[in-house]
PDB file of N, CA and C in Angstrom:
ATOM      1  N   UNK A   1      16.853 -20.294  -3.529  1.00  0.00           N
ATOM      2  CA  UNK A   1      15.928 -19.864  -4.565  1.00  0.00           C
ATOM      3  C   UNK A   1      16.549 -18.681  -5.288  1.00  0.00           C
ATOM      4  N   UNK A   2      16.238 -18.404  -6.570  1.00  0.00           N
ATOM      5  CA  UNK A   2      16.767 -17.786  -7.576  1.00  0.00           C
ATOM      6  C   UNK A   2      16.350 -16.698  -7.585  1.00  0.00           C
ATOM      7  N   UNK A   3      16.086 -15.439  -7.448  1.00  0.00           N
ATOM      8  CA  UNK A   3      15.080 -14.208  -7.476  1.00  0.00           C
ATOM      9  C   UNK A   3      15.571 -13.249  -8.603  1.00  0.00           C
ATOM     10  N   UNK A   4      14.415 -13.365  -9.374  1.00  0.00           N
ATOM     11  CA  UNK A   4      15.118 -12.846 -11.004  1.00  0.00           C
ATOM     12  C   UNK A   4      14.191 -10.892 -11.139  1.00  0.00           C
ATOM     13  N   UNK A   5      14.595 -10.516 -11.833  1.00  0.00           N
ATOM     14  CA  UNK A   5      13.755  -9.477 -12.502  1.00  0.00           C
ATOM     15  C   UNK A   5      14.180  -9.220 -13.389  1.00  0.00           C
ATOM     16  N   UNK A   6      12.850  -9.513 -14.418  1.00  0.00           N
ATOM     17  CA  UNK A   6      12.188  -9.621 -15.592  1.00  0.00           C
ATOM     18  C   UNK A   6      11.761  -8.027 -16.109  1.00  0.00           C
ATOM     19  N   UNK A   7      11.874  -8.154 -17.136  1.00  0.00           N
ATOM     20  CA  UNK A   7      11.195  -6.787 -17.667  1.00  0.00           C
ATOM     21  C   UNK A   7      11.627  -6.850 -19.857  1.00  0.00           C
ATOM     22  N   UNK A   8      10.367  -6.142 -20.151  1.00  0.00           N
ATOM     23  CA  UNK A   8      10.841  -6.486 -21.442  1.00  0.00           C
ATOM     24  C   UNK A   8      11.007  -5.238 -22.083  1.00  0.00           C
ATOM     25  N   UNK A   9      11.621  -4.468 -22.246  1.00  0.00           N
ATOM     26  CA  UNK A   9      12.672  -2.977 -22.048  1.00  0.00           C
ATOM     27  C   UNK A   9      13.688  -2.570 -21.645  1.00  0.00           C
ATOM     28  N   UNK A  10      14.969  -2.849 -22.658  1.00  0.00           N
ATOM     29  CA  UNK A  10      16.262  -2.117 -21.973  1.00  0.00           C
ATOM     30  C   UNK A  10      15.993  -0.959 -21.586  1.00  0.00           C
ATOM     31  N   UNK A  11      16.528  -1.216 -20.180  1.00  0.00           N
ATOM     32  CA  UNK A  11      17.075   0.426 -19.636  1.00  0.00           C
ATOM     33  C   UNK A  11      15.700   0.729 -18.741  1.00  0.00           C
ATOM     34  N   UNK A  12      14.654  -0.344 -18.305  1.00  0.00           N
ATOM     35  CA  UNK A  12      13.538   0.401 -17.830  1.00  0.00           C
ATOM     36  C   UNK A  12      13.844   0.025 -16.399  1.00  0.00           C
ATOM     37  N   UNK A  13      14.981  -1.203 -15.896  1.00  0.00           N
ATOM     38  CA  UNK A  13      15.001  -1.227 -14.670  1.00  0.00           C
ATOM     39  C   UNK A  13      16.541  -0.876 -14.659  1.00  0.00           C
ATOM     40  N   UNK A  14      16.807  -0.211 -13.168  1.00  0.00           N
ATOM     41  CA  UNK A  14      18.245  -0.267 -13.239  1.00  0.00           C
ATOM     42  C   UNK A  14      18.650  -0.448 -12.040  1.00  0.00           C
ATOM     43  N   UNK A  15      20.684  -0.768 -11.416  1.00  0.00           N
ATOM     44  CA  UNK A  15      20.712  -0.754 -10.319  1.00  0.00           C
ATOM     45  C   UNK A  15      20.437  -1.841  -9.383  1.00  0.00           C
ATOM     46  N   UNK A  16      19.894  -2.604 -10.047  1.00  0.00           N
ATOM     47  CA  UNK A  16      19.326  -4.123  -9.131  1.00  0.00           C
ATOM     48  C   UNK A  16      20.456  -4.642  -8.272  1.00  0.00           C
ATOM     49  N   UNK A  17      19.720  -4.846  -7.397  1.00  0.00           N
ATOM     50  CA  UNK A  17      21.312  -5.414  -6.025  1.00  0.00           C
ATOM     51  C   UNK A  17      20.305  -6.345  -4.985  1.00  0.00           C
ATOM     52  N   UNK A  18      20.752  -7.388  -4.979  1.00  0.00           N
ATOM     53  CA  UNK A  18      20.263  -8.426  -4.510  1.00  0.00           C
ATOM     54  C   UNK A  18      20.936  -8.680  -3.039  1.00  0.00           C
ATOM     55  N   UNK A  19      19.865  -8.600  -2.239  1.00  0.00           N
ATOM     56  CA  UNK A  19      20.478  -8.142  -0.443  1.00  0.00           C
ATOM     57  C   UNK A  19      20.277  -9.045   0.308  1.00  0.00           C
ATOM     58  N   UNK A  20      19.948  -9.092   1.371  1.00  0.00           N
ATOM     59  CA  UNK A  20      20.060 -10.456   2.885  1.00  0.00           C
ATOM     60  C   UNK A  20      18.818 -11.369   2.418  1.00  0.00           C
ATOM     61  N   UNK A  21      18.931 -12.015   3.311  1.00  0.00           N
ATOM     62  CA  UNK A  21      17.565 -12.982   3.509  1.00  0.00           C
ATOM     63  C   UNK A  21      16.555 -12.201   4.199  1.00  0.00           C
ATOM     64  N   UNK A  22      15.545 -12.648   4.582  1.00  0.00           N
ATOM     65  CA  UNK A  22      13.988 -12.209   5.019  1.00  0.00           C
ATOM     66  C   UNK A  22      14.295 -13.213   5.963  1.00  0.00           C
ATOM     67  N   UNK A  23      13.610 -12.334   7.412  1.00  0.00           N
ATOM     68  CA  UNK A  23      13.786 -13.086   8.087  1.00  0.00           C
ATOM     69  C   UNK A  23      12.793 -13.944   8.508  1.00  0.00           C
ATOM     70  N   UNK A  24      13.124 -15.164   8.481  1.00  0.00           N
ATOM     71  CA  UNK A  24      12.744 -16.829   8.389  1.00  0.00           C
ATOM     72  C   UNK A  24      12.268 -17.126   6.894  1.00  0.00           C
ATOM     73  N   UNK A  25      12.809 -16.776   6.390  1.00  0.00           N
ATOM     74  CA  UNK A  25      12.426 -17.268   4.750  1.00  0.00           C
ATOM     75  C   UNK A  25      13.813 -17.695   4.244  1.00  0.00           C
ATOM     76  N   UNK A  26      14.189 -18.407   2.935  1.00  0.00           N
ATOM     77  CA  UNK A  26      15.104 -18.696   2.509  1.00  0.00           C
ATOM     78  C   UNK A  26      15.336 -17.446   0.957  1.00  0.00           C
ATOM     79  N   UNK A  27      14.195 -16.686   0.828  1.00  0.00           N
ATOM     80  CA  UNK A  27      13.752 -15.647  -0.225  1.00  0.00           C
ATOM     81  C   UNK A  27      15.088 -14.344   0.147  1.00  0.00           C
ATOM     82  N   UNK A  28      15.390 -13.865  -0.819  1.00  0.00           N
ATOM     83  CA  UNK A  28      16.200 -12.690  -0.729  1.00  0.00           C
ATOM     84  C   UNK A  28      15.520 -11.395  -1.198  1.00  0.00           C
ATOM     85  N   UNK A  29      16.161 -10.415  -0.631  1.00  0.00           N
ATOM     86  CA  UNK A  29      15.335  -9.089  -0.729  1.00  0.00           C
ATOM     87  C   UNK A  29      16.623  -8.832  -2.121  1.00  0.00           C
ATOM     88  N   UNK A  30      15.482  -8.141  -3.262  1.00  0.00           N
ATOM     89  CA  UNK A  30      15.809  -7.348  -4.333  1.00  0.00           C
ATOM     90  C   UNK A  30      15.557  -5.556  -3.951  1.00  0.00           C
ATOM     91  N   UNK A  31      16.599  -4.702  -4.315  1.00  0.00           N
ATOM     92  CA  UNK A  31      16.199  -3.293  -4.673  1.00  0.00           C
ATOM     93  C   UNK A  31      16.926  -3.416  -6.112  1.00  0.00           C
ATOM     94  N   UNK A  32      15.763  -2.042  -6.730  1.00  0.00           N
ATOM     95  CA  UNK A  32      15.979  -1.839  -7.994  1.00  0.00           C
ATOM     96  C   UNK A  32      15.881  -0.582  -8.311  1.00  0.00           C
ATOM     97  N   UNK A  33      15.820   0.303  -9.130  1.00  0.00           N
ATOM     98  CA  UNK A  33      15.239   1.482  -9.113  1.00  0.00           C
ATOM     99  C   UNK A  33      14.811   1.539 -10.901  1.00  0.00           C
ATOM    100  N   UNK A  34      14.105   2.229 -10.975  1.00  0.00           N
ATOM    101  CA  UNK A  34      13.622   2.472 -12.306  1.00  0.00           C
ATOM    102  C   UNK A  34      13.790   4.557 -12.941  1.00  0.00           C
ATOM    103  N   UNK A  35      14.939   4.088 -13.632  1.00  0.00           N
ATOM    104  CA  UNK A  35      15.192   5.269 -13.856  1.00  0.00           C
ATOM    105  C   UNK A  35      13.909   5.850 -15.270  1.00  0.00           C
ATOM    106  N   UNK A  36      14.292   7.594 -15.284  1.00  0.00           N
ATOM    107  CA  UNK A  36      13.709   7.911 -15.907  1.00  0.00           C
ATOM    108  C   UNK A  36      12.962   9.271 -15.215  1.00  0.00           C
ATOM    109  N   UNK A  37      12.379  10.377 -15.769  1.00  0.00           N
ATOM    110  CA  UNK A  37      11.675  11.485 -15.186  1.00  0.00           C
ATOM    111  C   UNK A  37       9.915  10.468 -14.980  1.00  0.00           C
ATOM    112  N   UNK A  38       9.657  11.319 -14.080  1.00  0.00           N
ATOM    113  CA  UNK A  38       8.141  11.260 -13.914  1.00  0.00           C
ATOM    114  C   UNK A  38       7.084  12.092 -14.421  1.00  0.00           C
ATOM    115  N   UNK A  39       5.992  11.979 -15.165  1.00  0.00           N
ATOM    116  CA  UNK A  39       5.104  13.247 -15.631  1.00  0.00           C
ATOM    117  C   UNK A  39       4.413  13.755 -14.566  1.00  0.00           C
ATOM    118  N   UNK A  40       4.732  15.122 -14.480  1.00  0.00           N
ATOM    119  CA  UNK A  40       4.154  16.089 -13.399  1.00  0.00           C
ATOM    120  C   UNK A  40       2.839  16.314 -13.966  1.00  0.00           C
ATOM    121  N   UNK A  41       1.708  16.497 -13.509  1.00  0.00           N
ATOM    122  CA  UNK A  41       0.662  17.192 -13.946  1.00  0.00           C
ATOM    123  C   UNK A  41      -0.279  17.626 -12.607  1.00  0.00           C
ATOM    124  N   UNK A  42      -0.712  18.643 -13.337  1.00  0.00           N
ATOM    125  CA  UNK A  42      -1.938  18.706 -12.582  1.00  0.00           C
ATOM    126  C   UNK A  42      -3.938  18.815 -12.717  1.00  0.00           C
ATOM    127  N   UNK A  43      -4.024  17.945 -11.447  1.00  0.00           N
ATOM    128  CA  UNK A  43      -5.170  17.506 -11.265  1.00  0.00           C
ATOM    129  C   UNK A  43      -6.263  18.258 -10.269  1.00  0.00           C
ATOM    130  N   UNK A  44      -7.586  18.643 -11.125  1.00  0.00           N
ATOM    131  CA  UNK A  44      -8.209  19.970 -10.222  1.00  0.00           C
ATOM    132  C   UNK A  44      -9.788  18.452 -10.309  1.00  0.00           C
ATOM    133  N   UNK A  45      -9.740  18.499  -8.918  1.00  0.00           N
ATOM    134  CA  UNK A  45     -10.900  17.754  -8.273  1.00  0.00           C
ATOM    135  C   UNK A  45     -11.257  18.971  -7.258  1.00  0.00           C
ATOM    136  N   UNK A  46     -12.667  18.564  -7.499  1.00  0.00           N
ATOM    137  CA  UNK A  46     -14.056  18.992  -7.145  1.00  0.00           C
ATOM    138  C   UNK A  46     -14.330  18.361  -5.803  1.00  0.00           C
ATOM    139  N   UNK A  47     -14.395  18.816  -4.613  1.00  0.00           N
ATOM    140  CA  UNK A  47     -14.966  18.090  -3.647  1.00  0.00           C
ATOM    141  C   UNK A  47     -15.996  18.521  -2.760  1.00  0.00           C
ATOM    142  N   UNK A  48     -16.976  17.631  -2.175  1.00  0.00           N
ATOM    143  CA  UNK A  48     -18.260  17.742  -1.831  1.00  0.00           C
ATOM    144  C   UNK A  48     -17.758  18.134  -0.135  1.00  0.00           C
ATOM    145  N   UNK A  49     -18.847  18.932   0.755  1.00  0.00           N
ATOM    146  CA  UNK A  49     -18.719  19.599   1.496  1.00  0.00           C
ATOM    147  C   UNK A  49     -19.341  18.866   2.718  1.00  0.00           C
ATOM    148  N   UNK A  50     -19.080  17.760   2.570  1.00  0.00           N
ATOM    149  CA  UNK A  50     -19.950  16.385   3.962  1.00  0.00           C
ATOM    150  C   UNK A  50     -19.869  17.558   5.180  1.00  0.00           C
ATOM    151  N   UNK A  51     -19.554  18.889   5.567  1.00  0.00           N
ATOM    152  CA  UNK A  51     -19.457  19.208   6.882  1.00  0.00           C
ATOM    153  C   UNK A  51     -20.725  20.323   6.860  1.00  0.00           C
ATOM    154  N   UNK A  52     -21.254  20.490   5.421  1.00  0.00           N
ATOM    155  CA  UNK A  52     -22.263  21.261   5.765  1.00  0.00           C
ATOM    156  C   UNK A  52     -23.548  20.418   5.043  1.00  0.00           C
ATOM    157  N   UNK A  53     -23.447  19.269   4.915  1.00  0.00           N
ATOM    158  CA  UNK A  53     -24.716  18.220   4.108  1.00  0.00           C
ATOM    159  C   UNK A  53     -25.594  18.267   4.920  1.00  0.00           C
ATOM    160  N   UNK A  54     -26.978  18.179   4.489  1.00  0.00           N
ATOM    161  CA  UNK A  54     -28.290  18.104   5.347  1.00  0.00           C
ATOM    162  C   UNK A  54     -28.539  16.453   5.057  1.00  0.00           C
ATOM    163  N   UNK A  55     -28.032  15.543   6.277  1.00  0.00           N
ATOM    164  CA  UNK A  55     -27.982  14.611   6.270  1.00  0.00           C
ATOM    165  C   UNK A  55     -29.510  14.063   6.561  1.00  0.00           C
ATOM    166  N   UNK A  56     -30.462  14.940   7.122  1.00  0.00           N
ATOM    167  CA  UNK A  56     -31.678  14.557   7.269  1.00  0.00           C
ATOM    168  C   UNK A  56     -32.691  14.720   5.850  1.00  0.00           C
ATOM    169  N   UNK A  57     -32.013  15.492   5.123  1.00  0.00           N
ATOM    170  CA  UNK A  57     -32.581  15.221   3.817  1.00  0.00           C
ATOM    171  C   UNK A  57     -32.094  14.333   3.183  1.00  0.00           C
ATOM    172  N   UNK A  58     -30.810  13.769   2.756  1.00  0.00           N
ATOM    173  CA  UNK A  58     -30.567  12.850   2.290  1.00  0.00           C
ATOM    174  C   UNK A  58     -31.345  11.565   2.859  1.00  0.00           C
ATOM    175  N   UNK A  59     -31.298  11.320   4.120  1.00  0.00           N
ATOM    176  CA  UNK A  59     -32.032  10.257   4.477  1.00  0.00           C
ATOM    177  C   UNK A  59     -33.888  10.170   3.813  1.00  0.00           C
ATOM    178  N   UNK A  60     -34.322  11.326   3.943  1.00  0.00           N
ATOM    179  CA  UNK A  60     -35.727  11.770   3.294  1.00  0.00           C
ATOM    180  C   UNK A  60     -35.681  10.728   2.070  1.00  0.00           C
ATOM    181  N   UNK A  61     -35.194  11.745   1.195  1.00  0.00           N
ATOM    182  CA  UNK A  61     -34.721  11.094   0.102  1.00  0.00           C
ATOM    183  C   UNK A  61     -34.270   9.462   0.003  1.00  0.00           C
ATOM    184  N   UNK A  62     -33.795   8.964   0.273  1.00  0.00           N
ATOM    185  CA  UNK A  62     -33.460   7.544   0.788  1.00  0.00           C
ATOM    186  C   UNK A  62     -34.657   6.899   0.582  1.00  0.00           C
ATOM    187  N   UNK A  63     -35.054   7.346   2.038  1.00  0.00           N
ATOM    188  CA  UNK A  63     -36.551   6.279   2.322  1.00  0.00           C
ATOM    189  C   UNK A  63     -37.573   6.920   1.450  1.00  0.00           C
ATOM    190  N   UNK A  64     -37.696   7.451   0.696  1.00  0.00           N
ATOM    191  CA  UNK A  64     -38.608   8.061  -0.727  1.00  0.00           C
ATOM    192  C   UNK A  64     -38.649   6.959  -1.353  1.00  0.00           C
ATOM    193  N   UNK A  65     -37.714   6.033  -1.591  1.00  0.00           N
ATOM    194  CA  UNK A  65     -37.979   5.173  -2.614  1.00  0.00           C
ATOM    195  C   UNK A  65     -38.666   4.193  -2.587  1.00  0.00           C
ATOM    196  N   UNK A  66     -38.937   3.604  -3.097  1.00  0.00           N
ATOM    197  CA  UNK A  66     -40.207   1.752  -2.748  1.00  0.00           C
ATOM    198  C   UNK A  66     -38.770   1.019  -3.190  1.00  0.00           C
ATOM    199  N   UNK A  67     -37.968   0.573  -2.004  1.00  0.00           N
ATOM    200  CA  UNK A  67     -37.093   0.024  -2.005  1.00  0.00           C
ATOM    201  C   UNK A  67     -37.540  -1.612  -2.774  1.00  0.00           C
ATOM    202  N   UNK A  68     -38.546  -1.948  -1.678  1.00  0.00           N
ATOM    203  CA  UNK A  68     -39.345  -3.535  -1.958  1.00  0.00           C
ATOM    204  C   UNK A  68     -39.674  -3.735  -3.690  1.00  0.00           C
ATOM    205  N   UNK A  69     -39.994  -2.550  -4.316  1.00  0.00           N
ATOM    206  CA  UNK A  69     -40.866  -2.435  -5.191  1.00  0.00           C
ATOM    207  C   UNK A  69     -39.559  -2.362  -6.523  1.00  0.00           C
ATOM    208  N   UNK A  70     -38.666  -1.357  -6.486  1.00  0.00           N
ATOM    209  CA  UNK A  70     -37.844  -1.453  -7.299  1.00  0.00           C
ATOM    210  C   UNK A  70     -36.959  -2.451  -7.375  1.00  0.00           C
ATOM    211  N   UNK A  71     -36.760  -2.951  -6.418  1.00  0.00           N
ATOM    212  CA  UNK A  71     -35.072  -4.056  -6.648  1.00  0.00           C
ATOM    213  C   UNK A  71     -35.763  -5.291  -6.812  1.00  0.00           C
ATOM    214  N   UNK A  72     -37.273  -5.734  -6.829  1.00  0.00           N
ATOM    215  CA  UNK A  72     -37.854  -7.336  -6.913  1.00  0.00           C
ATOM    216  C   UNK A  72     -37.564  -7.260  -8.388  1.00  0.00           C
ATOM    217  N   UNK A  73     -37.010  -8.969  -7.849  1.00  0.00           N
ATOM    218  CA  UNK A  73     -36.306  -9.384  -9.595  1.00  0.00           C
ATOM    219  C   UNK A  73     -35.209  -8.831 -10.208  1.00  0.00           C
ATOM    220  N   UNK A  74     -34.534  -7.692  -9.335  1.00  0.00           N
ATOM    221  CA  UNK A  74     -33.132  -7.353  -9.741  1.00  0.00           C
ATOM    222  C   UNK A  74     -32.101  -8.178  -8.995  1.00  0.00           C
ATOM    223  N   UNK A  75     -31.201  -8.715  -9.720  1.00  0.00           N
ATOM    224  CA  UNK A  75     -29.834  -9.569  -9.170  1.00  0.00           C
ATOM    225  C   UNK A  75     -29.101  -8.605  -8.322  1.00  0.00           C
ATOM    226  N   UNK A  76     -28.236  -8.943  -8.201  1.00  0.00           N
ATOM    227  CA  UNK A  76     -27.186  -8.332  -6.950  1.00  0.00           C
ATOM    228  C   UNK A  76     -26.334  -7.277  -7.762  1.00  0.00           C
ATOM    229  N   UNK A  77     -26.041  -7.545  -9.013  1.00  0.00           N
ATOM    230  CA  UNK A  77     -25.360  -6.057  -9.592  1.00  0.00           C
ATOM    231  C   UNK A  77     -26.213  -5.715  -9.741  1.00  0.00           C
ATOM    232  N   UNK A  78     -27.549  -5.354 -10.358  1.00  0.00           N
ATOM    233  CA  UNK A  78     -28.524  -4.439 -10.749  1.00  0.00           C
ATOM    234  C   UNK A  78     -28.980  -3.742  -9.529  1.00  0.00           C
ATOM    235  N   UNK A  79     -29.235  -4.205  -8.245  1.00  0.00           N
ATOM    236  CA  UNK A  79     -29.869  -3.505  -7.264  1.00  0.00           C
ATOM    237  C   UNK A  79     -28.807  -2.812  -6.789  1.00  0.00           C
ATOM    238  N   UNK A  80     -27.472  -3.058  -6.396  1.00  0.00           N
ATOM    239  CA  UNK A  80     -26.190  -2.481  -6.167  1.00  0.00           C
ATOM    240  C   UNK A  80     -26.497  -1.199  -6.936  1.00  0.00           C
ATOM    241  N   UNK A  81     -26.117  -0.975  -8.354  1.00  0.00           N
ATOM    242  CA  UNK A  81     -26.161  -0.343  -9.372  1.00  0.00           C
ATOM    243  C   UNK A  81     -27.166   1.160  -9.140  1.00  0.00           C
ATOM    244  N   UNK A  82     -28.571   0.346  -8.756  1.00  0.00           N
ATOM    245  CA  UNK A  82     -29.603   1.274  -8.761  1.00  0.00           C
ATOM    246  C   UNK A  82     -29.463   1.667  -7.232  1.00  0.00           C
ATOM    247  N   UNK A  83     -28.916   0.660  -6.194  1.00  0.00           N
ATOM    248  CA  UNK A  83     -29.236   1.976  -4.976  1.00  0.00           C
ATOM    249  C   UNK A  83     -27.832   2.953  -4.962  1.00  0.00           C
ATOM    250  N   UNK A  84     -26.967   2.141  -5.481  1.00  0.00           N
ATOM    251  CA  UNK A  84     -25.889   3.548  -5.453  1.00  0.00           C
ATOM    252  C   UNK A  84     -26.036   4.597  -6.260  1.00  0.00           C
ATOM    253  N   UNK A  85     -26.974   4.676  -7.454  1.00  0.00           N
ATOM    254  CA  UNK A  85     -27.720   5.935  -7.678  1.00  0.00           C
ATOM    255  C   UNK A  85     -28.261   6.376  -7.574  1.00  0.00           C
ATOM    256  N   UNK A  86     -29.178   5.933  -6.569  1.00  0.00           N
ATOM    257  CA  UNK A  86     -30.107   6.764  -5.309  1.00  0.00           C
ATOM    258  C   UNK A  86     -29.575   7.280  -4.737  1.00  0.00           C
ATOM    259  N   UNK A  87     -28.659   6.566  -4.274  1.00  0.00           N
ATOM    260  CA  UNK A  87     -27.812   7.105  -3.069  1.00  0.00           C
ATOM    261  C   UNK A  87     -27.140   8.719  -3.359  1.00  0.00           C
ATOM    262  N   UNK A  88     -26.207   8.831  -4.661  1.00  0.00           N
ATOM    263  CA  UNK A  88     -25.521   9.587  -5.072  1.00  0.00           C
ATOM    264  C   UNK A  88     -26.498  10.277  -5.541  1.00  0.00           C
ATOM    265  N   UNK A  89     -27.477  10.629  -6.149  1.00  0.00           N
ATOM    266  CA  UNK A  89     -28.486  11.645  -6.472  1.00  0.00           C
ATOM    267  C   UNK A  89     -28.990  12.239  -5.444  1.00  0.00           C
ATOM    268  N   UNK A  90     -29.212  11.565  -4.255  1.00  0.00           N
ATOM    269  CA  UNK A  90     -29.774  12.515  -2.793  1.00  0.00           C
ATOM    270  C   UNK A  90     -28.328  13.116  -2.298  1.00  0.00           C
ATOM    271  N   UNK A  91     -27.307  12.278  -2.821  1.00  0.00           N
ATOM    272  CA  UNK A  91     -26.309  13.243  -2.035  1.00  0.00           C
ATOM    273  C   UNK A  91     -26.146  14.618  -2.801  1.00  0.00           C
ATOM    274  N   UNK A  92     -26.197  14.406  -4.303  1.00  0.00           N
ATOM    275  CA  UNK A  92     -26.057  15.794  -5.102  1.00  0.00           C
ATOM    276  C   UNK A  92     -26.620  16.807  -4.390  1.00  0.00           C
ATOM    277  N   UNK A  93     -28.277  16.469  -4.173  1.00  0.00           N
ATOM    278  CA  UNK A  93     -29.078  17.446  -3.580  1.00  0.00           C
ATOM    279  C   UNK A  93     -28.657  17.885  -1.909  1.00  0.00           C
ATOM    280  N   UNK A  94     -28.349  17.151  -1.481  1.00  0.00           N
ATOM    281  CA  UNK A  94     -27.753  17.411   0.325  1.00  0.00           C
ATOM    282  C   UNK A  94     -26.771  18.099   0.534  1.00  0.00           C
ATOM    283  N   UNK A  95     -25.572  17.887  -0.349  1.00  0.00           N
ATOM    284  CA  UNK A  95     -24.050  18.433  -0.449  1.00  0.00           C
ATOM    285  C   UNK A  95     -23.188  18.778  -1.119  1.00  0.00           C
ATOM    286  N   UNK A  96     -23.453  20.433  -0.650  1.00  0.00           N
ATOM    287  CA  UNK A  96     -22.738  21.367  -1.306  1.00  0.00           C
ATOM    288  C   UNK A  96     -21.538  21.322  -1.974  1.00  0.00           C
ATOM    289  N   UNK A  97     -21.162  21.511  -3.044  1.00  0.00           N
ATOM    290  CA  UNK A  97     -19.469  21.685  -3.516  1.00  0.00           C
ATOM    291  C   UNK A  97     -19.064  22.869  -2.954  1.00  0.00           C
ATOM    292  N   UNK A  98     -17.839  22.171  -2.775  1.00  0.00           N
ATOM    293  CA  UNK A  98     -17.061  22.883  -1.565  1.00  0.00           C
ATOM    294  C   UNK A  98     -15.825  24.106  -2.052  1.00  0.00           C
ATOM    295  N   UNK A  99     -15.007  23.344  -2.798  1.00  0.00           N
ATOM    296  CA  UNK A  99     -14.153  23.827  -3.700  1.00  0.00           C
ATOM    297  C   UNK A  99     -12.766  23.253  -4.671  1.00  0.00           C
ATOM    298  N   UNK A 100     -12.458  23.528  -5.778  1.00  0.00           N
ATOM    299  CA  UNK A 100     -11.628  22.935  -6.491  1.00  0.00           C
ATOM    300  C   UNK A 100     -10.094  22.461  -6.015  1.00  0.00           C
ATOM    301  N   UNK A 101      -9.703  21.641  -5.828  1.00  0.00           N
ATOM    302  CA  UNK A 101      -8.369  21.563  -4.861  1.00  0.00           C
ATOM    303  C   UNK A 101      -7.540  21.090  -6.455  1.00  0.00           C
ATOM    304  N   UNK A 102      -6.499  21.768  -6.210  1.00  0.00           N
ATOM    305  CA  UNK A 102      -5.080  20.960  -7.183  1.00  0.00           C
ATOM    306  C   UNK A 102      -4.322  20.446  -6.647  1.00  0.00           C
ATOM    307  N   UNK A 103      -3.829  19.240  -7.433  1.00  0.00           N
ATOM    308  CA  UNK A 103      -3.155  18.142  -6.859  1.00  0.00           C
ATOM    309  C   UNK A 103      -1.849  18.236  -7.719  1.00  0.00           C
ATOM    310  N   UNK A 104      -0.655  18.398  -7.819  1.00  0.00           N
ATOM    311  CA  UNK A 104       0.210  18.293  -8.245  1.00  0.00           C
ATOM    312  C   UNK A 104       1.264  17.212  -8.370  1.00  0.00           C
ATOM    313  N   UNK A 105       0.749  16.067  -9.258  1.00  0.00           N
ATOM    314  CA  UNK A 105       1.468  14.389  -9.263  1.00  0.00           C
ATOM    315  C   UNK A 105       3.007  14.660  -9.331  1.00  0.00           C
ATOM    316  N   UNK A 106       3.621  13.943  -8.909  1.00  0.00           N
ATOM    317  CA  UNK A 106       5.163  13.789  -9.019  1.00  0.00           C
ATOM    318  C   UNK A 106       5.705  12.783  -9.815  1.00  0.00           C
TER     319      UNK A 106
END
């Protein structure tokens, strides 16, 4: 079997070297590398504090709702939809933000 790589951009793959078999396959292993810099940036996420949440309020909250009452006659995305914003609105109220972390992509 033939093992090709495709790409529609000179210069976006480079280096390609076509190596052993896989073992029990008749398929050959490709490496390639893709030259070029990477964009560094950085990313400041917000994260929630699950170690100090009042999980007994969230549950409160939960069973607050007329589960029976809201989702009759909603399909399977609509009730999805609406309890995962139940869900995430009792968590707002339960758990604290914690603090801004930066992520620095490579």
């Amino acid at each position: 079997m033939l093992d090709l790589l495709l790409n529609n951009k000179e210069g976006l793959v480079g280096d390609a070297v076509v190596e052993g078999h896989l073992e029990f396959s008749d398929h050959e292993t490709t490496e390639f590398s893709i030259p070029g810099e990477v964009e560094r940036g950085i990313s400041k996420t917000t994260t929630m504090d699950f170690r100090r949440a009042d999980f007994g309020l969230i549950r409160t909250l939960v069973l607050r709702v007329p589960w029976e009452r809201v989702l009759k006659g909603k399909g399977l995305q609509e009730s999805w939809a609406f309890f995962k914003k139940e869900v995430l609105k009792a968590q707002e109220q339960a758990v604290p933000l914690c603090c801004k972390m930066n992520w620095r992509g490579r």
